[in-house]
Protein backbone atom coordinates (compact mmCIF):
# COMPACT_ATOMS: atom_id res chain seq x y z
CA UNK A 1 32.17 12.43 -46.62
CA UNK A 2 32.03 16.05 -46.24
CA UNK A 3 29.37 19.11 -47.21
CA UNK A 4 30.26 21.63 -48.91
CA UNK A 5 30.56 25.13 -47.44
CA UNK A 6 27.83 26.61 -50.17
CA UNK A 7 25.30 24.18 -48.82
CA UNK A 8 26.54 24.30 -45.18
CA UNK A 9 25.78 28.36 -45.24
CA UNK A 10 22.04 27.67 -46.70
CA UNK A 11 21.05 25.36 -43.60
CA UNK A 12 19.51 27.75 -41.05
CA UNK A 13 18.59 25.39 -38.36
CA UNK A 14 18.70 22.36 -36.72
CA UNK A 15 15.67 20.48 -35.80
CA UNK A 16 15.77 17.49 -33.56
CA UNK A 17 13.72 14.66 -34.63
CA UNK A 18 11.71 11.99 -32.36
CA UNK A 19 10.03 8.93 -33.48
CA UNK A 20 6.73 8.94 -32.66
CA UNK A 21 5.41 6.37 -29.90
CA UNK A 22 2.39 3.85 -30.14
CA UNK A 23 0.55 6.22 -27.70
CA UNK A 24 1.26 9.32 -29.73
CA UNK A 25 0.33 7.28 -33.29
CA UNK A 26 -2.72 6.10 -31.25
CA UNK A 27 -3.84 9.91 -30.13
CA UNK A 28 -3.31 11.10 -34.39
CA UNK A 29 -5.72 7.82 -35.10
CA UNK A 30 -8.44 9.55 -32.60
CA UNK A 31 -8.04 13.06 -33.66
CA UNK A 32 -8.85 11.88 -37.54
CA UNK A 33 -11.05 9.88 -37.00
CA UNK A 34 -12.95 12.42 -34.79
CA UNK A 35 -12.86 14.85 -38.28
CA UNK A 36 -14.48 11.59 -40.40
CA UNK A 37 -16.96 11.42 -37.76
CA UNK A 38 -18.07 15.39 -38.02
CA UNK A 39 -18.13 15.31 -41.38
CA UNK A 40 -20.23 11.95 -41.76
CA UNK A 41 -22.51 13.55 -38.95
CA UNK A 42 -23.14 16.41 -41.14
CA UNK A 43 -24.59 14.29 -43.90
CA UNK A 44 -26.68 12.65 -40.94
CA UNK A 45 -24.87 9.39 -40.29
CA UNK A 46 -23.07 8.81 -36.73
CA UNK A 47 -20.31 6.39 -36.80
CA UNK A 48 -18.70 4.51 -34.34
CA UNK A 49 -15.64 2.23 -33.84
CA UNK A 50 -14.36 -0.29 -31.01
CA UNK A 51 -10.98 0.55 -29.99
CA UNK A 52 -9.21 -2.90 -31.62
CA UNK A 53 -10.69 -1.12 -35.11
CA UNK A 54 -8.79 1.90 -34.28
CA UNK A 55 -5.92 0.03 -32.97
CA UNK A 56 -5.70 -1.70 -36.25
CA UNK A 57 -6.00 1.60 -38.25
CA UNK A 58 -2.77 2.92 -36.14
CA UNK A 59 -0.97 0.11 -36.76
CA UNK A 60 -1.69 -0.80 -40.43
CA UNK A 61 -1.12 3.68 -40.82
CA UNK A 62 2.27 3.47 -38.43
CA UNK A 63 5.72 3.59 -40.74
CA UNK A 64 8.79 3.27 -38.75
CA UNK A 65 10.57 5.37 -41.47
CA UNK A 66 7.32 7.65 -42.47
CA UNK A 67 5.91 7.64 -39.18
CA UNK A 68 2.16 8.93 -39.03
CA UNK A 69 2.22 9.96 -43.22
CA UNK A 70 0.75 6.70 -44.50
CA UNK A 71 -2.33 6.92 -41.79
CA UNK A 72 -4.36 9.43 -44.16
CA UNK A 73 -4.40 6.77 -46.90
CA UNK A 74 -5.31 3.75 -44.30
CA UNK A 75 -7.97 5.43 -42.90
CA UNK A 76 -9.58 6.85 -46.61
CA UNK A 77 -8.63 3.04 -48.16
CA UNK A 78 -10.00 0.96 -44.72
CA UNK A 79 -12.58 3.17 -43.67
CA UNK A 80 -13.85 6.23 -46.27
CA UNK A 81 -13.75 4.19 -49.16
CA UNK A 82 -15.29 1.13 -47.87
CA UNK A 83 -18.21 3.26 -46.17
CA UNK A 84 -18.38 5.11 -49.12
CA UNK A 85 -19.54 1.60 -50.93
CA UNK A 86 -22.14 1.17 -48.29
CA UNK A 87 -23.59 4.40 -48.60
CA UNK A 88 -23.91 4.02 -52.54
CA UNK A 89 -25.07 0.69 -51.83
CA UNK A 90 -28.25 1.59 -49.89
CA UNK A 91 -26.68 -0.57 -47.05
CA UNK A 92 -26.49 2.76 -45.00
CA UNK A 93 -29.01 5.88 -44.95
CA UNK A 94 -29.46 9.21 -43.83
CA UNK A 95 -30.06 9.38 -39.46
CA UNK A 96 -28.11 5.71 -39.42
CA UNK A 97 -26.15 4.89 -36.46
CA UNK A 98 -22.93 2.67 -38.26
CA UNK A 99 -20.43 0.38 -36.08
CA UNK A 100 -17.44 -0.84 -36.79
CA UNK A 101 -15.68 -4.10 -35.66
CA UNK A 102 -13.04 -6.40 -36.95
CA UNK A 103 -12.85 -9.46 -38.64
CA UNK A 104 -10.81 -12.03 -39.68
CA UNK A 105 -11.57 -14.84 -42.56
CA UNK A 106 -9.88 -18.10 -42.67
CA UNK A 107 -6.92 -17.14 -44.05
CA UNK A 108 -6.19 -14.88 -41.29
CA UNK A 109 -6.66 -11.60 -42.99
CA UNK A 110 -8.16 -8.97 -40.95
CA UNK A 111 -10.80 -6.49 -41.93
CA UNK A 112 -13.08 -4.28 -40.37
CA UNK A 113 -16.95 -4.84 -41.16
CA UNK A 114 -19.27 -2.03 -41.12
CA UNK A 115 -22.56 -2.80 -39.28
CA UNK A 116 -26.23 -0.63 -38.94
CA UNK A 117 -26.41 -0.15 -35.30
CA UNK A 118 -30.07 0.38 -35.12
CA UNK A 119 -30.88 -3.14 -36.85
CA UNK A 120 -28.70 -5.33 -35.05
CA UNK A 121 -31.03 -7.97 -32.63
CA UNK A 122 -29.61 -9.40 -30.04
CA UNK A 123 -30.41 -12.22 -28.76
């Protein structure tokens, strides 16, 4: 196949492109959800997450083809919305300390539970 010279003239540059590692996915997990946690903290709610819940985020967000673009709607689908539900819920207040793990059922579907920090015993 060839280009033709009218479309040839229009490209101006050349930019190299390189897939993004598990490392570098992993650092773009951290840096939003550092930004969910700032803006949660500003309506008075501090959450946290292990690293397997991040983990999961970067890999369920992680598109060969896509790389990083699908991780926005992971993280509003796995974690914003189903906080979000909470919240309305009454589950979670104001000055609440939220953790996040992950679970699996029976079937082997994993999910990440949401969990009031300050109310958990321990035995």
């Amino acid at each position: 196949q060839t280009v033709r010279p009218e479309f040839l003239n229009r490209i101006d540059e050349i930019v190299m492109f390189q897939p993004l590692t598990r490392t570098e996915i992993r650092q773009i997990v951290g840096i939003q959800f550092k930004q969910i946690q700032q803006r949660l903290r500003e309506q008075g709610i501090t959450l946290e997450a292990d690293s397997e819940v991040l983990d999961f985020v970067g890999d369920e967000g992680f598109d060969p083809q896509f790389g990083a673009r699908p991780l926005k709607r992971v993280l509003q689908r796995r974690i914003l919305n189903a906080l979000s539900k909470e919240i309305l819920s009454g589950r979670i207040q104001k000055d609440a300390v939220v953790g996040m793990i992950m679970n699996e059922d029976e079937n082997g579907a994993k999910g990440i539970i949401f969990y009031n920090v300050d109310k958990v015993e321990f035995a």
